[in-house]
Every structure is written in C-alpha cells, then in structure tokens.
N, C-alpha and C. Protein backbone atom coordinates (compact mmCIF):
# COMPACT_ATOMS: atom_id res chain seq x y z
N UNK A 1 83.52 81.47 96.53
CA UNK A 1 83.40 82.91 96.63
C UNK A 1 81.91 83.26 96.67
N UNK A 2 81.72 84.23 97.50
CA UNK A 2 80.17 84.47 97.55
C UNK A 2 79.73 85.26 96.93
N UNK A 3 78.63 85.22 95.99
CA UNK A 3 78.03 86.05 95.03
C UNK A 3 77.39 87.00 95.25
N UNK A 4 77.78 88.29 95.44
CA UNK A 4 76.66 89.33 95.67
C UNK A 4 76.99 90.29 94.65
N UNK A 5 75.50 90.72 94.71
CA UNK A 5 75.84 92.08 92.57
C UNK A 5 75.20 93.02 93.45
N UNK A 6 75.96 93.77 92.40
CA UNK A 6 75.50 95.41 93.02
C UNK A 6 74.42 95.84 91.68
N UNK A 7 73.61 96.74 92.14
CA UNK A 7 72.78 97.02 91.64
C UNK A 7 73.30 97.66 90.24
N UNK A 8 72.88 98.09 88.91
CA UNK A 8 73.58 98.48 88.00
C UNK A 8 73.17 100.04 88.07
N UNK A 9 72.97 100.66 88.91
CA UNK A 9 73.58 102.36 89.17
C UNK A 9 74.18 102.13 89.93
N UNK A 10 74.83 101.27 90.64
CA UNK A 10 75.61 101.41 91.75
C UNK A 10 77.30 101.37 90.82
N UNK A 11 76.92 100.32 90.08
CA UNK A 11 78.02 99.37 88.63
C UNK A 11 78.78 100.86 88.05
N UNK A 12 77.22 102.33 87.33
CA UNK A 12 77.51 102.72 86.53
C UNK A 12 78.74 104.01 87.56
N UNK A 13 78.07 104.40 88.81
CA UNK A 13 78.31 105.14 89.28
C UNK A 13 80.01 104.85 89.50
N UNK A 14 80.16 103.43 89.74
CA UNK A 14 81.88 103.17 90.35
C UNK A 14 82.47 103.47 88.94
N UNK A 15 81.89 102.81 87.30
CA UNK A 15 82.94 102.98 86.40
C UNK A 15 82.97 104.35 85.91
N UNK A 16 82.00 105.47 85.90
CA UNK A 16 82.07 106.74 86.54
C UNK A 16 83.32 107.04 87.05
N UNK A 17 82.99 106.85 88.36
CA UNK A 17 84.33 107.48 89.07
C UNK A 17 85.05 106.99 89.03
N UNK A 18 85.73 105.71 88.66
CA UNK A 18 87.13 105.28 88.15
C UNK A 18 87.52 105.72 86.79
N UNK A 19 86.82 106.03 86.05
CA UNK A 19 86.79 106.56 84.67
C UNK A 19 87.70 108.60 84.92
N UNK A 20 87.11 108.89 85.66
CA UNK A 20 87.21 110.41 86.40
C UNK A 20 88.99 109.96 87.12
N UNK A 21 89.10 108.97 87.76
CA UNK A 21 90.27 108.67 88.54
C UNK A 21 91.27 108.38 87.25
N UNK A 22 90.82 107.54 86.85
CA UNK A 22 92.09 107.43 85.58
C UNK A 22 92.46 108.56 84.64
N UNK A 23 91.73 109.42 84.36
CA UNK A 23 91.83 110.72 83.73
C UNK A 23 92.10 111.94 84.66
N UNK A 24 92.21 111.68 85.90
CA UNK A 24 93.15 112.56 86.93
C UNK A 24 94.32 112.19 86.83
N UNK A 25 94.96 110.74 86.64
CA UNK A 25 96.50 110.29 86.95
C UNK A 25 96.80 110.19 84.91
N UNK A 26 96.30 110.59 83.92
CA UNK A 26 96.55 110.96 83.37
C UNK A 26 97.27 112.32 83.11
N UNK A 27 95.95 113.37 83.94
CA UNK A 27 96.42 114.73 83.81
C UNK A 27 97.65 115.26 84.89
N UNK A 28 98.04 114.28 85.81
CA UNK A 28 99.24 114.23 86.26
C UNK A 28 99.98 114.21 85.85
N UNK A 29 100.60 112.68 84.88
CA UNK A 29 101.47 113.02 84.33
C UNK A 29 101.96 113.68 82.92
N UNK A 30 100.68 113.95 82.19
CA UNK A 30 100.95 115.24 81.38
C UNK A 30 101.02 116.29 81.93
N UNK A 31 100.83 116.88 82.90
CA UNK A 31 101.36 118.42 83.38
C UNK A 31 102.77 118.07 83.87
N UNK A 32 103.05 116.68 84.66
CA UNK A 32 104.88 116.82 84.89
C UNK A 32 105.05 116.53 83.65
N UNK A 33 104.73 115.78 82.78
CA UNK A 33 105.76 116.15 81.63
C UNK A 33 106.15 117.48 80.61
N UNK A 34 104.95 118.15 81.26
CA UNK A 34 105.10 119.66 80.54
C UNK A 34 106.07 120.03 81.17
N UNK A 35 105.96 120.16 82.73
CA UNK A 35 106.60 121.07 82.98
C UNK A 35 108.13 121.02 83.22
N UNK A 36 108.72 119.25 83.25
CA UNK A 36 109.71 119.18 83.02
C UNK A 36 110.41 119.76 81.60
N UNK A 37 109.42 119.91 80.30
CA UNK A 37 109.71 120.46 79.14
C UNK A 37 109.89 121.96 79.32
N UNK A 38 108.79 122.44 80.32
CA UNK A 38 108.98 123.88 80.34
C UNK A 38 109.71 124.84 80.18
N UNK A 39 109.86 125.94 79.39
CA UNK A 39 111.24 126.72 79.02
C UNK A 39 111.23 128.00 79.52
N UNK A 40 110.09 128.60 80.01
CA UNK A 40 110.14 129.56 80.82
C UNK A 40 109.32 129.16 82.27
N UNK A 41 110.17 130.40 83.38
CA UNK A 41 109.40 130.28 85.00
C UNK A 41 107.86 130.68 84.59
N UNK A 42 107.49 131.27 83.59
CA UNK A 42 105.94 131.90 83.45
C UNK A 42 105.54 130.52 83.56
N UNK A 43 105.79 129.83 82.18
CA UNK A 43 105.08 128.41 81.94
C UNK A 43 104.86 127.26 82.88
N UNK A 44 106.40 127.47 83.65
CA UNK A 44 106.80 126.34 84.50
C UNK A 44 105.51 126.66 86.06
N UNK A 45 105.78 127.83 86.24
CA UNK A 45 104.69 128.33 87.42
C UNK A 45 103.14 127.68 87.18
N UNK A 46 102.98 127.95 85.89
CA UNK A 46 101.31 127.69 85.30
C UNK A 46 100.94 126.33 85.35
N UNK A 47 102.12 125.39 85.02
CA UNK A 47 102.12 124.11 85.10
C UNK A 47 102.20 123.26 86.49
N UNK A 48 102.75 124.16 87.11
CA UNK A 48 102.59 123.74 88.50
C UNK A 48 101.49 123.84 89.22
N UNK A 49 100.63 124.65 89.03
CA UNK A 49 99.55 124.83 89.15
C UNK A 49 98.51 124.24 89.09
N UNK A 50 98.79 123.83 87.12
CA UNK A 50 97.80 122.60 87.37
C UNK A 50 98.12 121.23 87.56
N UNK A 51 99.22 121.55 88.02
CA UNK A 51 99.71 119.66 88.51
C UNK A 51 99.05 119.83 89.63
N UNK A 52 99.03 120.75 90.40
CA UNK A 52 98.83 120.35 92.50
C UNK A 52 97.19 120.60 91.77
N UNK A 53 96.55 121.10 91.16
CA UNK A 53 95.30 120.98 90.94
C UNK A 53 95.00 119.70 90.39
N UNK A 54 95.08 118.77 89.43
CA UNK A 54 95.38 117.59 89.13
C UNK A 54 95.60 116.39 90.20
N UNK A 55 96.73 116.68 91.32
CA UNK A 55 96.50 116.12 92.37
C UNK A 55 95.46 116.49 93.28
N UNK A 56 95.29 117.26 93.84
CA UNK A 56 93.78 117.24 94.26
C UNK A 56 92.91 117.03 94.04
N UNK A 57 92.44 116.89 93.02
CA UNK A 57 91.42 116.37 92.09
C UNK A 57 91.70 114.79 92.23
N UNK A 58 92.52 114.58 92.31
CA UNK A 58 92.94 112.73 92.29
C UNK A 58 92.44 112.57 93.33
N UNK A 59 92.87 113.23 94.33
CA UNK A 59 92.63 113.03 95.79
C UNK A 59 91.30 112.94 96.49
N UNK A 60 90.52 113.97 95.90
CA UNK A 60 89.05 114.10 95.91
C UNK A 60 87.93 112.69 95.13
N UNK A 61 88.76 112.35 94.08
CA UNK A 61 87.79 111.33 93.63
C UNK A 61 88.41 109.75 94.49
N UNK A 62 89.97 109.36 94.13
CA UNK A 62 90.31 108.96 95.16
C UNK A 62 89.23 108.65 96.56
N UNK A 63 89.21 109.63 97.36
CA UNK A 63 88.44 109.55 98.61
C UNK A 63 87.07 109.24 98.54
N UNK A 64 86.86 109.51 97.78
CA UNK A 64 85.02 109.54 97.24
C UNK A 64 85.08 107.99 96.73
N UNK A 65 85.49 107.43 96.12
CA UNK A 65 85.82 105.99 95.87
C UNK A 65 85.82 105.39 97.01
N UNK A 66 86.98 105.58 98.03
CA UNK A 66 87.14 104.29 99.03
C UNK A 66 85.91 104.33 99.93
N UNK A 67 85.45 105.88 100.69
CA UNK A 67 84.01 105.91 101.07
C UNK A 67 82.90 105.42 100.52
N UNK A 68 82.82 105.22 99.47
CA UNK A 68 81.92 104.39 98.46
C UNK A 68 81.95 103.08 98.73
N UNK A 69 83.40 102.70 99.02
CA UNK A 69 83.45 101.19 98.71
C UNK A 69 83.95 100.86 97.36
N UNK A 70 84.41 101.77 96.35
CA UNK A 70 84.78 101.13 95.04
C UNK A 70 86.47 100.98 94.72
N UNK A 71 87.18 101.24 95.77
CA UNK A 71 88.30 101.35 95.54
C UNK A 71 89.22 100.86 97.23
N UNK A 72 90.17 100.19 97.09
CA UNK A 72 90.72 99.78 97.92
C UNK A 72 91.93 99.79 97.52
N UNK A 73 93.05 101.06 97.80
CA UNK A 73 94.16 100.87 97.34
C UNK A 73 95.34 100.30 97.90
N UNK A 74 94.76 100.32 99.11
CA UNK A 74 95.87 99.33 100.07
C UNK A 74 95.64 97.74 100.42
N UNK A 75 94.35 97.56 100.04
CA UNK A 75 94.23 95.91 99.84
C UNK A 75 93.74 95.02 98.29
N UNK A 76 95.04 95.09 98.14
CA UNK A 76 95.08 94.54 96.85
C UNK A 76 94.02 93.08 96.16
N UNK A 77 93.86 92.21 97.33
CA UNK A 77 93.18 91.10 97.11
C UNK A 77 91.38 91.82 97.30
N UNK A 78 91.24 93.03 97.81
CA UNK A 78 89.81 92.94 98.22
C UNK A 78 89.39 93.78 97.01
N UNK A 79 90.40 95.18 96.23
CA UNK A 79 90.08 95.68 95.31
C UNK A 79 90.41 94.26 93.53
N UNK A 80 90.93 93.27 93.64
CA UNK A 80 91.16 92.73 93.43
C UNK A 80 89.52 91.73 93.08
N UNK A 81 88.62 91.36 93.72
CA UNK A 81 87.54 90.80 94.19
C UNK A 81 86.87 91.57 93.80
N UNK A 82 86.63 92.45 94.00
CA UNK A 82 85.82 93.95 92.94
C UNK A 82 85.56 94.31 92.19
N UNK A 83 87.04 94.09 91.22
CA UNK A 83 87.10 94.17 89.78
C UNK A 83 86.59 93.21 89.30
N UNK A 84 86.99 91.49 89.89
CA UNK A 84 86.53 90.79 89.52
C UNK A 84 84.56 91.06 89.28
N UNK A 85 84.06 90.97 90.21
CA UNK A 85 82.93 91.18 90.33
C UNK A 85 82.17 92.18 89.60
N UNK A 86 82.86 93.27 89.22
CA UNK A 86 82.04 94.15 88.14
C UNK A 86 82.41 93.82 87.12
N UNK A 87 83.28 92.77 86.98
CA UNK A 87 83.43 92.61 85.09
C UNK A 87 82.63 91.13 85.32
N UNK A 88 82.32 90.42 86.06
CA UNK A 88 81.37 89.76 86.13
C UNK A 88 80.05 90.08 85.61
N UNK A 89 79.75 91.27 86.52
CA UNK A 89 78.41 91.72 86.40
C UNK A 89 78.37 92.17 84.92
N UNK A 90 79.18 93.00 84.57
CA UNK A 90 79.17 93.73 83.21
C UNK A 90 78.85 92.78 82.02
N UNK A 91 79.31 91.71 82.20
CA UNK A 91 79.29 90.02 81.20
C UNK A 91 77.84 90.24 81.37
N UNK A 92 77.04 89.78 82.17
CA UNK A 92 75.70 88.89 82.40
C UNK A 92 75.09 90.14 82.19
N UNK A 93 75.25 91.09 82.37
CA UNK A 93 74.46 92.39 81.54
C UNK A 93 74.32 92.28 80.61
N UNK A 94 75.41 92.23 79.43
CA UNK A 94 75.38 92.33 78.41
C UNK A 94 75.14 91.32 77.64
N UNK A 95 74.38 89.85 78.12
CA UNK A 95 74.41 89.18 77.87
C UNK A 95 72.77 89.18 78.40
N UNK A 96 72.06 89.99 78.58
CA UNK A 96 70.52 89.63 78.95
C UNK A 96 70.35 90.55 77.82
C-alpha cells in the first residue's frame, strides 16, 4: 500500500467535518423519534421541520466531504483506505 499523509490541517479539517456528519445523522434520528412520539399536529409539524432541516444539513456536509475527498460513500474499499490512513496518521502524531 502506498504511503501518502495528509498534512495535519488537512487530518483536523476531515475529523471536523465527519464529527459535524455524525451529529447530523444523530439529529435525524432524534427528530424521527420525536416525532413518531409526537402527540399533537402542532408538535408533529415542528418536528418535521427540523427533520428535513437535519437532512439538509446532512446533505450539505455530506457533499462538502466527498468534494474534499474525505468521504466516499459508495466505495467502500477506498473510504475504507482513508480511515485506515488517518488513524494511521493520528498514531504517529501522537506518538512524536
């Protein structure tokens, strides 16, 4: 496998925005689970709201990721190689 490191703002910037991505598909499924709880149309409306806001927001960092290069959700072996590689890097960081 060929070794190439990314610079460490490049490192901080991807766990950044995967950090932002995982706390979008969080706030996904806590707003469907609200709103499947929901007991009134007021609440249920409000919650819907911020679910499609929640998804967009996914969507936006999402996109901003794969244009980056930090995310590959349809090729599993190359986002796969990635991860590998920043928890690589993250080791020998923390280890200088």
């Amino acid at each position: 496998m060929q070794s190439t490191t990314m610079p460490i703002g490049v490192l901080n910037e991807q766990i950044i925005a995967a950090d932002y991505l995982i706390g979008a598909k969080s706030a996904i499924k806590g707003c469907a689970t609200a709103l499947a709880e929901a007991a009134t149309p007021e609440v249920r409306n409000i919650l819907k709201q911020h679910l499609n806001d929640a998804i967009a927001f996914h969507e936006q960092i999402s996109q901003y990721m794969v244009n980056k290069g930090y995310y590959h959700p349809t090729n599993v072996q190359e986002q796969l190689r990635l991860d590998i590689q920043a928890a690589q890097q993250m080791v020998q960081s923390a280890g200088h």
